[in-house]
N, C-alpha and C. Protein backbone atom coordinates (compact mmCIF):
# COMPACT_ATOMS: atom_id res chain seq x y z
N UNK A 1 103.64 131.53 142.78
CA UNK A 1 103.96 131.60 141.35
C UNK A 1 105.17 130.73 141.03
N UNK A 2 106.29 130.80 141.84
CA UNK A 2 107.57 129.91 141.57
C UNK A 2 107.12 128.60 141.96
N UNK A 3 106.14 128.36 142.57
CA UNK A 3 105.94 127.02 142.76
C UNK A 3 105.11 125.98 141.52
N UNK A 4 104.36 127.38 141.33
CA UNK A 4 103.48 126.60 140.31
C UNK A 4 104.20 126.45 139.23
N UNK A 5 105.40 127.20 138.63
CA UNK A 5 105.91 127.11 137.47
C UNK A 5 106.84 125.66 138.10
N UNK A 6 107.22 125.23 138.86
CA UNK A 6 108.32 124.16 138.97
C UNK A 6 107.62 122.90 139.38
N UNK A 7 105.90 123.07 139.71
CA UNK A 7 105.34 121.93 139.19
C UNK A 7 104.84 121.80 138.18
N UNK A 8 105.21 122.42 137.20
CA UNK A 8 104.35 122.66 136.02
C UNK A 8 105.66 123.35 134.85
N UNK A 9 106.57 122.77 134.39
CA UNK A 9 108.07 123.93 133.92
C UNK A 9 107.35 123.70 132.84
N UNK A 10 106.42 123.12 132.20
CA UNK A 10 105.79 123.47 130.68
C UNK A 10 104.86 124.47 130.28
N UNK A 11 104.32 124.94 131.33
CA UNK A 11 103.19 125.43 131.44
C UNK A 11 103.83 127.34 131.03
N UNK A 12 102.83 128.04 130.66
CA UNK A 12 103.22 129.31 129.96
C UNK A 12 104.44 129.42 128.96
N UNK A 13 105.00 128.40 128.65
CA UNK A 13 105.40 128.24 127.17
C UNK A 13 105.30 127.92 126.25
N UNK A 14 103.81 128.27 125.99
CA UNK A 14 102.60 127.98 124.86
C UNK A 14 101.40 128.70 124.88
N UNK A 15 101.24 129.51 124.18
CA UNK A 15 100.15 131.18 124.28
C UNK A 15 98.79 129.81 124.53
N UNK A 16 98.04 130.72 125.77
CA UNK A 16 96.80 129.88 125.57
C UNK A 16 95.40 130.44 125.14
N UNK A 17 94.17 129.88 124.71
CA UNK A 17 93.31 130.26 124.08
C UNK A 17 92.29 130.40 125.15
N UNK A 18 91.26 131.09 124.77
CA UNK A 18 90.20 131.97 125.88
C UNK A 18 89.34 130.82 126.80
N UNK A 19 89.79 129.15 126.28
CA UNK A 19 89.61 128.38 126.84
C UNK A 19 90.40 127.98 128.13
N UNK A 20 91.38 128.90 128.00
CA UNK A 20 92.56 128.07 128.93
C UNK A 20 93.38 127.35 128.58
N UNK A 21 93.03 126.36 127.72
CA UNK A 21 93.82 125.39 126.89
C UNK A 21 95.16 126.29 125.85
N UNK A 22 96.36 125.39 125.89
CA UNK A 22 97.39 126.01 124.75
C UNK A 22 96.66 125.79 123.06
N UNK A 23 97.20 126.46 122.88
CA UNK A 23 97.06 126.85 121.61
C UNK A 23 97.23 124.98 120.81
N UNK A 24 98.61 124.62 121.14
CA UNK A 24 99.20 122.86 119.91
C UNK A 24 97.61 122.25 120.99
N UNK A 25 97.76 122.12 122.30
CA UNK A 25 96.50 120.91 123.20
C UNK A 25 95.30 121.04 122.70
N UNK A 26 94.82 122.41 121.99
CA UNK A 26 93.27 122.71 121.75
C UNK A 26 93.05 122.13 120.18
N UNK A 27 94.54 122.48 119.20
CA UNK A 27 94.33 121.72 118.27
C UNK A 27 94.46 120.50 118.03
N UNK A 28 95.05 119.72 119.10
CA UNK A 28 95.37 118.25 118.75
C UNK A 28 93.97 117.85 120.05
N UNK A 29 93.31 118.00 120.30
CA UNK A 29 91.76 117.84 120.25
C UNK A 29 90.73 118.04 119.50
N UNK A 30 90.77 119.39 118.62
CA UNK A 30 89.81 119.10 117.52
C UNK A 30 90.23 118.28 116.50
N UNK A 31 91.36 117.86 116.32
CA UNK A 31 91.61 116.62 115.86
C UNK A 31 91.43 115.60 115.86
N UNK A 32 91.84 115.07 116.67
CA UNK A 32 90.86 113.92 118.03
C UNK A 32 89.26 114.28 117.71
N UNK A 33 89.08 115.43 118.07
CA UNK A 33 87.51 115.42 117.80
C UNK A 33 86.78 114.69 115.95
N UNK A 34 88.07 115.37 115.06
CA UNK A 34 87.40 114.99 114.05
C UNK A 34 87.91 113.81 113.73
N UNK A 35 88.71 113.15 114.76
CA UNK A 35 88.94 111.23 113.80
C UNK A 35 87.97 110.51 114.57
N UNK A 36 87.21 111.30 115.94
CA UNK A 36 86.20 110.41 116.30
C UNK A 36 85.33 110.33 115.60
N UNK A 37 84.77 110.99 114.59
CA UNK A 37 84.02 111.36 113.95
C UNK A 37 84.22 110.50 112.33
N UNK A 38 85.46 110.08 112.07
CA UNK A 38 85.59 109.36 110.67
C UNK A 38 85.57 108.01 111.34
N UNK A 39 86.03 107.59 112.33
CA UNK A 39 85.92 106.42 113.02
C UNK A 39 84.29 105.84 113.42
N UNK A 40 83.70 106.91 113.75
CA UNK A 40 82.66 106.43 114.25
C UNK A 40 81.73 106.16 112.65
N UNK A 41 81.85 106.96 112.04
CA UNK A 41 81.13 106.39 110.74
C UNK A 41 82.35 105.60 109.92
N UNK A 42 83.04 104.82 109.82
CA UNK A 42 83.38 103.13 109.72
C UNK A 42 83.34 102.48 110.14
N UNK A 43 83.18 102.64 111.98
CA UNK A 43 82.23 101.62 112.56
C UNK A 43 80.93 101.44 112.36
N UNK A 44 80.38 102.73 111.95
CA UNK A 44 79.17 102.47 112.35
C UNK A 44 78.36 101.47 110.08
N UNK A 45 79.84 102.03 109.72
CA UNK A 45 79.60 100.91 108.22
C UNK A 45 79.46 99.64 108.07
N UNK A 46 80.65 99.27 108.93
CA UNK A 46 80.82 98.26 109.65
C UNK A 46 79.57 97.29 110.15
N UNK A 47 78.93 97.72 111.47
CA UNK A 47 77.69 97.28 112.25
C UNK A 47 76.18 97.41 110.81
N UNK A 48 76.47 98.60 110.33
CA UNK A 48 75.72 98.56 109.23
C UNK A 48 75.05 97.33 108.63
N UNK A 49 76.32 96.95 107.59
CA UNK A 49 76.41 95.66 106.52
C UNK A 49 76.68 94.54 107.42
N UNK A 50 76.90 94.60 108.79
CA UNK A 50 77.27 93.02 109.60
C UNK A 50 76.25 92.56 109.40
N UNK A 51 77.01 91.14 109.09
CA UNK A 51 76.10 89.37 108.76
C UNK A 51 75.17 89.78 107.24
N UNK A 52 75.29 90.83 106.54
CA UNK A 52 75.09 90.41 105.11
C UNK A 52 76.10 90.55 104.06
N UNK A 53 76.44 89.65 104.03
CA UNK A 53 77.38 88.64 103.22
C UNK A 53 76.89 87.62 102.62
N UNK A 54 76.81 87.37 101.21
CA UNK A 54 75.79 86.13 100.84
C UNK A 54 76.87 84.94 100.55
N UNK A 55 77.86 85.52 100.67
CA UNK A 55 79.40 84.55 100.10
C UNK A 55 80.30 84.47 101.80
N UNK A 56 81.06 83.50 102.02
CA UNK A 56 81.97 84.01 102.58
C UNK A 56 83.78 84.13 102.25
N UNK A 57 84.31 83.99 103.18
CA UNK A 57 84.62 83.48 104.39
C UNK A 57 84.00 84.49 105.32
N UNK A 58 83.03 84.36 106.61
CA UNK A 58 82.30 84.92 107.51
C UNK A 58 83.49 85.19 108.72
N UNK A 59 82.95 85.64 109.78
CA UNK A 59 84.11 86.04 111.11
C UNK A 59 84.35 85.10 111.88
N UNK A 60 83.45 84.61 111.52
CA UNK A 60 83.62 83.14 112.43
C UNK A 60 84.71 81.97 111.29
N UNK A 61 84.62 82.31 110.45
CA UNK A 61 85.46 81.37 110.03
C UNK A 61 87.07 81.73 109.90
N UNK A 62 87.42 83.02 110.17
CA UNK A 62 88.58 83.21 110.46
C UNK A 62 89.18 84.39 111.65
N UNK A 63 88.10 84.56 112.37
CA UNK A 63 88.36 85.02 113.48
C UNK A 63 89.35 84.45 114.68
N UNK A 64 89.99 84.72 115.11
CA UNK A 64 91.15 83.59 116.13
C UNK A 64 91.09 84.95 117.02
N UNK A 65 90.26 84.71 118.37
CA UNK A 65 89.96 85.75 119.16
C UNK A 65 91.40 85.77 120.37
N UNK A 66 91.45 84.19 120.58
CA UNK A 66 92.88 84.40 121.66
C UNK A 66 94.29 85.36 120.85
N UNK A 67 94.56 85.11 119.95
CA UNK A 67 95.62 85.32 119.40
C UNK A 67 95.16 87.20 119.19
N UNK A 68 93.64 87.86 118.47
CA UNK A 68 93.99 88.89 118.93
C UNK A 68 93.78 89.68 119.95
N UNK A 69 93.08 89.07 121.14
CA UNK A 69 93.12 89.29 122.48
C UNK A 69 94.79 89.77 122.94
N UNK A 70 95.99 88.86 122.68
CA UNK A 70 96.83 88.92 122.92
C UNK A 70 97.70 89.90 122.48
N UNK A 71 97.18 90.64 121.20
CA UNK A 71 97.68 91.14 120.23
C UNK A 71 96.97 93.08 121.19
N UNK A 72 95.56 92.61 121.19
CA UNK A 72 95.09 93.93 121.93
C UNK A 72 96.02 94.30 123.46
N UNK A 73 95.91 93.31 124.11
CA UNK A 73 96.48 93.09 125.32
C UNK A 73 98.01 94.58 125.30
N UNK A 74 98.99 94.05 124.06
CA UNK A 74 99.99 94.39 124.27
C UNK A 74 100.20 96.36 123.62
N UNK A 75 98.93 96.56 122.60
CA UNK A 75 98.52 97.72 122.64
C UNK A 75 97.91 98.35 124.07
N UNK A 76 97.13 97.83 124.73
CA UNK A 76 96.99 98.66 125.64
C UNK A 76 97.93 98.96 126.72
N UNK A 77 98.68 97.61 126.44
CA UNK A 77 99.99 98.10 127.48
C UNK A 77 100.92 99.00 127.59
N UNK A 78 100.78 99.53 126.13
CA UNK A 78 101.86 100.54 125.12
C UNK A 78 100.96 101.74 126.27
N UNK A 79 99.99 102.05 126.71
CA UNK A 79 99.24 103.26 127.38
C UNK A 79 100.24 103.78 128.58
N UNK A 80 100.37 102.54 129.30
CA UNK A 80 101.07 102.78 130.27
C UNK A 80 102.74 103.17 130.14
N UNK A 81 103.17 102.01 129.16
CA UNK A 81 104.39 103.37 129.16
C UNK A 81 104.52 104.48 129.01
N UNK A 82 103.75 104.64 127.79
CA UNK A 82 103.49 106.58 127.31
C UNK A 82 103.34 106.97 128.37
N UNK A 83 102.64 106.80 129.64
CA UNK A 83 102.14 107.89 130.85
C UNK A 83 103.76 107.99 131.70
N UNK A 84 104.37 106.27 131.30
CA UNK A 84 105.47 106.75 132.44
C UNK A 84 106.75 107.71 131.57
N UNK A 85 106.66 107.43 130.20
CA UNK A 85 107.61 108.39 129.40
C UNK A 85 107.36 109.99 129.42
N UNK A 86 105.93 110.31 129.71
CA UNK A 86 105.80 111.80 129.96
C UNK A 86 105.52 111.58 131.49
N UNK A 87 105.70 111.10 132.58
CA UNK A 87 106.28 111.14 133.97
C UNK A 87 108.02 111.44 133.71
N UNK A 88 108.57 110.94 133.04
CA UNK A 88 110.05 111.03 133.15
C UNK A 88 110.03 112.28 132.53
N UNK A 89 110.28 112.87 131.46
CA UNK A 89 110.26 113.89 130.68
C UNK A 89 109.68 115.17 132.36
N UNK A 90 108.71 114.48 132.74
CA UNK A 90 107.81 115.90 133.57
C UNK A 90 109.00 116.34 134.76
N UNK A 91 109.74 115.05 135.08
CA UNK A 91 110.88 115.02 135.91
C UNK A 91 112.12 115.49 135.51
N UNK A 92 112.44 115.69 134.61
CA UNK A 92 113.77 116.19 133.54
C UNK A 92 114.32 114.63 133.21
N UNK A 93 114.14 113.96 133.43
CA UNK A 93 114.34 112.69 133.23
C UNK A 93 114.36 111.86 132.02
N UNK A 94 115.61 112.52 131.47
CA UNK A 94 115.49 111.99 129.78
C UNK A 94 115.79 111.02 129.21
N UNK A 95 116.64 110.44 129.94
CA UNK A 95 116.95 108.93 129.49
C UNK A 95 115.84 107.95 129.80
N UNK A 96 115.16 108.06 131.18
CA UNK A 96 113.94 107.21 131.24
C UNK A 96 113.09 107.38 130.22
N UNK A 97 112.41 109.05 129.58
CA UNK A 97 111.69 109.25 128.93
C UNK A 97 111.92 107.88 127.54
N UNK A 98 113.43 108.05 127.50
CA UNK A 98 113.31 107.79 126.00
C UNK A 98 113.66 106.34 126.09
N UNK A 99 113.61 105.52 127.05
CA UNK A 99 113.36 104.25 127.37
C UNK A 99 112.09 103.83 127.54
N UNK A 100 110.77 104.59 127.91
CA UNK A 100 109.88 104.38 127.75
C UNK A 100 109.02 104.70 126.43
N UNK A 101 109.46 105.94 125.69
CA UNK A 101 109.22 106.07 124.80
C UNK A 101 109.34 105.49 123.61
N UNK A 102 110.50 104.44 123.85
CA UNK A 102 111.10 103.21 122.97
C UNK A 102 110.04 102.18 123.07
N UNK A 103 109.70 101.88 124.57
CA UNK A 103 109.28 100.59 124.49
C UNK A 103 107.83 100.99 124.27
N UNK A 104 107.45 101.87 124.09
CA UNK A 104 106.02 101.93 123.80
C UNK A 104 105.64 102.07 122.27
N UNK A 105 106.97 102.09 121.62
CA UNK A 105 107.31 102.22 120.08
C UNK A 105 107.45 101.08 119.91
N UNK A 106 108.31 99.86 120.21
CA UNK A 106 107.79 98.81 120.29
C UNK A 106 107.24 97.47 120.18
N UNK A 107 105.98 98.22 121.60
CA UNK A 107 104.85 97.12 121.77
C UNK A 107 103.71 98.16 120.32
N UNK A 108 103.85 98.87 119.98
CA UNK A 108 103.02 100.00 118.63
C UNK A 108 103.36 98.62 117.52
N UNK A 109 104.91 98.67 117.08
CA UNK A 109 105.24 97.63 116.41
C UNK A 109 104.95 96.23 116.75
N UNK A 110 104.99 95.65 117.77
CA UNK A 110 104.23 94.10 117.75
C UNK A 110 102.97 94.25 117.27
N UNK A 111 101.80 95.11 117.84
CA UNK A 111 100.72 95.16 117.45
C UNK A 111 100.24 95.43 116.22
N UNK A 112 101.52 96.26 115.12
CA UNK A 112 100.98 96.78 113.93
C UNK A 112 101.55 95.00 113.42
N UNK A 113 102.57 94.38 113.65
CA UNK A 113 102.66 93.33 113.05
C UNK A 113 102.24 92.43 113.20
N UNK A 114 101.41 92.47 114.25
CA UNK A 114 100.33 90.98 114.51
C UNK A 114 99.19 91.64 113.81
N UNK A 115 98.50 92.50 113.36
CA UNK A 115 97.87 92.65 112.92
C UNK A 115 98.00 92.33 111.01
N UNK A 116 99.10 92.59 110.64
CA UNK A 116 99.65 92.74 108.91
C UNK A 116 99.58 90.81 108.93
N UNK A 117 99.99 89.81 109.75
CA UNK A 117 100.13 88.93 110.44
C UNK A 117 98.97 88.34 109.97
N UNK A 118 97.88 88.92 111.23
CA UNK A 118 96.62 88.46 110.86
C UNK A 118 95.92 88.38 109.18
N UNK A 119 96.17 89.77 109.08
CA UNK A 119 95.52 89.98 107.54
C UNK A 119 96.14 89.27 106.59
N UNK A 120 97.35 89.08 106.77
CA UNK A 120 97.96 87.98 105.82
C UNK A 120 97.56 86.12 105.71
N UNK A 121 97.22 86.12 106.96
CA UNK A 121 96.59 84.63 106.89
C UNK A 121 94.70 84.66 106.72
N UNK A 122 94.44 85.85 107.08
CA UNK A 122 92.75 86.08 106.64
C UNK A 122 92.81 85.77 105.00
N UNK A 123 93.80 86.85 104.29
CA UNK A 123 94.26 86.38 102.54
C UNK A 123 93.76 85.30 102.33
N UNK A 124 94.91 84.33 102.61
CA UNK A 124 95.28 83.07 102.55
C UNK A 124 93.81 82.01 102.28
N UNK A 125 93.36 82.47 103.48
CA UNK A 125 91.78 81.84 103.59
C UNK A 125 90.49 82.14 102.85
N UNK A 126 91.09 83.17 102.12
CA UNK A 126 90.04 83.11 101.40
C UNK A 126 89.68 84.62 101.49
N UNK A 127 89.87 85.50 102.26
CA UNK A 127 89.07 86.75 102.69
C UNK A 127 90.19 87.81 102.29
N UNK A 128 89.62 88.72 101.44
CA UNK A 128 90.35 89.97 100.45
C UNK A 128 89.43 91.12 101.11
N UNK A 129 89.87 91.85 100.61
CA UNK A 129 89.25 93.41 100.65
C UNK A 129 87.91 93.42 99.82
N UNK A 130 87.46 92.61 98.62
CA UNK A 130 86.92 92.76 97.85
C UNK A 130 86.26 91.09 97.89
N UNK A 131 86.43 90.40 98.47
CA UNK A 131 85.42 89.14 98.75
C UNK A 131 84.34 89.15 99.16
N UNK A 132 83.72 89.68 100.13
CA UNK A 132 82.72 90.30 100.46
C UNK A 132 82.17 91.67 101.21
N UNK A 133 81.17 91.97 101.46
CA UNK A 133 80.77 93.24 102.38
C UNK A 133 82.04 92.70 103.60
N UNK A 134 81.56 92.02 104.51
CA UNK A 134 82.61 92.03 105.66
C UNK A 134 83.80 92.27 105.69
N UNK A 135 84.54 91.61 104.52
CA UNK A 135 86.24 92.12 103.95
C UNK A 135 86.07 93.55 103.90
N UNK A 136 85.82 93.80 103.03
CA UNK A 136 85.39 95.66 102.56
C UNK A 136 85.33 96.22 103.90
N UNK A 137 84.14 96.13 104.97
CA UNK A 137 84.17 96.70 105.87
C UNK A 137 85.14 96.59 107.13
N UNK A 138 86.06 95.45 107.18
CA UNK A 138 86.46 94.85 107.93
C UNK A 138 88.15 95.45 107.62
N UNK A 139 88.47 95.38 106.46
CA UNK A 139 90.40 95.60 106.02
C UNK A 139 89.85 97.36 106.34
N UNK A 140 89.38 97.90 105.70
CA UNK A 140 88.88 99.52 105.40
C UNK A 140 89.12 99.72 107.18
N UNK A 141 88.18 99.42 108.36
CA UNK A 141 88.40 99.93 109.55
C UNK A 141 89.26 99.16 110.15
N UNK A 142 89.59 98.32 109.92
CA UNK A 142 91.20 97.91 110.95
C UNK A 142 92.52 98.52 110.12
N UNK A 143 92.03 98.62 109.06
CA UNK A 143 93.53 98.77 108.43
C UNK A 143 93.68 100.65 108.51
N UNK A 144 92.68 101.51 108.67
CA UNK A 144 92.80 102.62 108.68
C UNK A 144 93.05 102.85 110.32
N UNK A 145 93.06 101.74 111.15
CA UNK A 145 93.47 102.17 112.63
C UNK A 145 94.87 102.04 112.81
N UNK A 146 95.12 100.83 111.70
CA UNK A 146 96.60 100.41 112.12
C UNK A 146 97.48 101.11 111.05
N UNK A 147 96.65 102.31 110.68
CA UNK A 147 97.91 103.03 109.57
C UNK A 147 97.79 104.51 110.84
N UNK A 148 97.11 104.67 111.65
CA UNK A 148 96.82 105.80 112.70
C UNK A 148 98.09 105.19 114.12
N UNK A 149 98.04 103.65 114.29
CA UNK A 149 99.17 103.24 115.19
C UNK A 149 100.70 103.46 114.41
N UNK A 150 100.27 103.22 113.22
CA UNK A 150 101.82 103.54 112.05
C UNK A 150 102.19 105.07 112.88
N UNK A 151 101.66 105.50 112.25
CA UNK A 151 101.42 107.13 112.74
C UNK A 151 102.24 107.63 113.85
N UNK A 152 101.72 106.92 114.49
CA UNK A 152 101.85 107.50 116.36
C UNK A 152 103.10 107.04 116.51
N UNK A 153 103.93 105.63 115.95
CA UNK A 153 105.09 105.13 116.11
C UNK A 153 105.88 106.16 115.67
N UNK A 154 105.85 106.54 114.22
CA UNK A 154 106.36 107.44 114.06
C UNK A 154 106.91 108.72 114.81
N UNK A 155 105.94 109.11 115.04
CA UNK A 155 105.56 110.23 116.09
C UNK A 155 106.68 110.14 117.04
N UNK A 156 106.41 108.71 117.55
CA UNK A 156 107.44 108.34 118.86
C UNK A 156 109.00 108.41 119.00
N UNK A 157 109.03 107.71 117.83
CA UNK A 157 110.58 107.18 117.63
C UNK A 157 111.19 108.94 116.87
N UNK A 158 110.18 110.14 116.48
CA UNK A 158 110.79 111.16 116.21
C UNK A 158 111.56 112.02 117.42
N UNK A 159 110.47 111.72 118.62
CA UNK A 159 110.69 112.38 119.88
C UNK A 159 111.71 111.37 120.51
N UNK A 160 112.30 110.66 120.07
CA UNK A 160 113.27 109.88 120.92
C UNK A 160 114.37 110.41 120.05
N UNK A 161 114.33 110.63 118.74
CA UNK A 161 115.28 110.89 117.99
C UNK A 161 116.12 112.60 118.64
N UNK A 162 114.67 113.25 118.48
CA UNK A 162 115.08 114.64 119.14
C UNK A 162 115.57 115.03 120.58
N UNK A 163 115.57 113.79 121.21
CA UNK A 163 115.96 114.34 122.27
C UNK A 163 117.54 113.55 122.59
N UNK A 164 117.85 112.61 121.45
CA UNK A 164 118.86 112.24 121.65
C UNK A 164 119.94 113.52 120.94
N UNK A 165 119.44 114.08 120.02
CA UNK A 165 120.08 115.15 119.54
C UNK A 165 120.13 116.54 120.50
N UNK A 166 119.49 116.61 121.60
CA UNK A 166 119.19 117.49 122.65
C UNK A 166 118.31 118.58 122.44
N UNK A 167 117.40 118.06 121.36
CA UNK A 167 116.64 118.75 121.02
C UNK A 167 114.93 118.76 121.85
N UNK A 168 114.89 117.74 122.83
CA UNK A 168 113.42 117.45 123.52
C UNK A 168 114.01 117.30 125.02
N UNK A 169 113.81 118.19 125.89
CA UNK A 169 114.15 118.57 127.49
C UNK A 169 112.60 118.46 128.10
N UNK A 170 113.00 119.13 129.25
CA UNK A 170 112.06 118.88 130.46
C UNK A 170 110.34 120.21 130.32
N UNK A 171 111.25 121.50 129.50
CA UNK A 171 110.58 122.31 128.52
C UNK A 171 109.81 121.74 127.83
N UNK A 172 110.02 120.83 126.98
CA UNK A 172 109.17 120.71 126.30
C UNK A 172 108.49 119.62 126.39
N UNK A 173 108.01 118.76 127.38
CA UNK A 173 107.08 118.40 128.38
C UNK A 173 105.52 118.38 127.20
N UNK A 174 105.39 119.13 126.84
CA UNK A 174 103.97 119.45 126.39
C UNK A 174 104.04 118.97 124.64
N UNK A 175 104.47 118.71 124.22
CA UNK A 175 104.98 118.23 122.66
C UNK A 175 104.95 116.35 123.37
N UNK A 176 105.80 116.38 124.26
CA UNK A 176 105.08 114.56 124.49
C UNK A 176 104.20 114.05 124.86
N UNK A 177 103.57 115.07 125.92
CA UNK A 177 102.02 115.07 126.00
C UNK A 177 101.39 115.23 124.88
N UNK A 178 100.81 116.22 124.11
CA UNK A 178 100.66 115.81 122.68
C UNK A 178 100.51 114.58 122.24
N UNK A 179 101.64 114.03 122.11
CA UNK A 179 101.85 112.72 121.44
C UNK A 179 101.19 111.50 122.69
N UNK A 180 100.99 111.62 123.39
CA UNK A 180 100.69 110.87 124.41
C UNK A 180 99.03 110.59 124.05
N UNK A 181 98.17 112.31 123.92
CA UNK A 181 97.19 112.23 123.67
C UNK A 181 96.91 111.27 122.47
N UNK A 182 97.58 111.95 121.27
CA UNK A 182 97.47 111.19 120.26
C UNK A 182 97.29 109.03 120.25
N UNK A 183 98.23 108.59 120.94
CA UNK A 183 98.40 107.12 121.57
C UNK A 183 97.10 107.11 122.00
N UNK A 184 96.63 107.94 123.49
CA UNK A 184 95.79 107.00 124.18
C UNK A 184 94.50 106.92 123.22
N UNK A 185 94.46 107.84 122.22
CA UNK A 185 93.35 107.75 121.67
C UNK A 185 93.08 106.46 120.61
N UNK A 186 94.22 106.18 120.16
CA UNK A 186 94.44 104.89 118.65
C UNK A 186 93.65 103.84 120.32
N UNK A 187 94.58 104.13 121.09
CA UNK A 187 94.34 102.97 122.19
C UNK A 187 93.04 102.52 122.48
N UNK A 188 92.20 103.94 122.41
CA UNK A 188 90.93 103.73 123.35
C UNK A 188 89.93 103.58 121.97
N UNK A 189 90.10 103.74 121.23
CA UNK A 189 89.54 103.62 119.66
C UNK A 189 89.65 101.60 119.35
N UNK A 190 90.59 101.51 119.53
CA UNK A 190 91.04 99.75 119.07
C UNK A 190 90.15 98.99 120.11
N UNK A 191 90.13 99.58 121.88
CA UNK A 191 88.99 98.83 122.57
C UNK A 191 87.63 98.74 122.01
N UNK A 192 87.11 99.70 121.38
CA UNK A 192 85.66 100.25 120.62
C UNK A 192 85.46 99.12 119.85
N UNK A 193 86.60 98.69 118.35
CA UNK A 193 87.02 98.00 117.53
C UNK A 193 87.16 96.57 117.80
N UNK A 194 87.86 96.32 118.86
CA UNK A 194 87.28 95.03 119.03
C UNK A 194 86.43 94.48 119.43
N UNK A 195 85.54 95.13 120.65
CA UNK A 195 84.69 94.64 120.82
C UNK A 195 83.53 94.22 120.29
N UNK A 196 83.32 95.59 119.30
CA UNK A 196 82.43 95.45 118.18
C UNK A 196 82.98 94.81 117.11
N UNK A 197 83.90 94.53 116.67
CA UNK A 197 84.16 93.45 115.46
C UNK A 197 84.23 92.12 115.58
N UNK A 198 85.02 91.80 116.92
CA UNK A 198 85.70 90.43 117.56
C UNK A 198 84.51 89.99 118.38
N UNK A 199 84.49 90.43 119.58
CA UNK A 199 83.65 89.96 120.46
C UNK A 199 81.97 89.91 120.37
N UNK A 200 81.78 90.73 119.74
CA UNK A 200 80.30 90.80 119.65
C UNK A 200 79.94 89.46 118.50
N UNK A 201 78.99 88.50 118.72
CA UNK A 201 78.85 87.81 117.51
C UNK A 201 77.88 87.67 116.37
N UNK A 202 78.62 87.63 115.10
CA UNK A 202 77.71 87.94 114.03
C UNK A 202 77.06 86.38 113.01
N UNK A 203 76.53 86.83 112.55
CA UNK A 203 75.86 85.27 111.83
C UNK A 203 76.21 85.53 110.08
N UNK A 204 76.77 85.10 109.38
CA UNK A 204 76.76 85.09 108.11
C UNK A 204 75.72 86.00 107.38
């Protein structure tokens, strides 16, 4: 019993449900459960209306795949810190936590600004929200992912805030997990997103 609580100092300080699961982990999964669910029908709006567009600018005409390859690249990298910021935290390890928790706040921020970035020179070219089906479908699901990475930054830079106030310890372990979940999911959602928007190719 003393062992399991000191590999585990988060664990029974959170009533759990007949699942096993805590009470905040079970709800920040049906959560998760239900943005897979708004996500998957704007992708699936998305794949819908792809290549009917009778106007453009089309994806091919302002798609620049290296630049957001590079841009994805540094979101998924944001994964790995989160795992090592709740490794530090799991350790009592609070200053690492909140050095990783920084830099995974961030690489959140490069990616939300290469993206505002992108959309700002898509403008430029010709392509609005309201230019064609593809705009419409295209600002609507990237821009509702990158207001979900807004989100999570938030999220982040709150738990760095609180624990500089000594308010987030080795206790509460399970509140950054939480937030961890929350990340890997924008994360593993944006792989879905590009592949099907970027990589896959569409014809006018």
């Amino acid at each position: 019993m003393a062992e399991a609580a000191l590999a585990h100092p988060y664990e029974g300080e959170h009533e759990a449900t007949s699942t096993g699961l805590p009470n905040a982990k079970l709800a920040m999964w049906i959560f998760l459960a239900s943005d897979v669910l708004l996500f998957g029908a704007l992708i699936t709006t998305y794949v819908v209306y792809r290549g009917r567009s009778v106007v453009g600018p089309y994806p091919s005409d302002v798609f620049d795949i290296p630049y957001t390859s590079v841009s994805s690249f540094v979101l998924l990298a944001s994964s790995l810190t989160m795992v090592l910021a709740l490794a530090a935290i799991q350790r009592g390890d609070e200053a690492r936590m909140r050095l990783w928790l920084l830099a995974t706040a961030m690489l959140g921020m490069t990616f939300v600004g290469g993206q505002v970035y992108e959309f700002t020179t898509f403008y430029r070219e010709g392509l609005s929200l309201t230019t064609n089906l593809f705009g419409t479908t295209f600002y609507v699901l990237t821009g509702f992912h990158g207001a979900h990475v807004t989100v999570g930054i938030l999220m982040l830079l709150t738990l760095i805030a609180l624990s500089v106030l000594g308010r987030l310890s080795r206790r509460d372990a399970m509140t950054v997990e939480l937030v961890g979940l929350y990340w890997h999911f924008v994360d593993i959602v944006w792989i879905v997103i590009f592949t099907i928007v970027y990589l896959i190719p569409t014809g006018p």
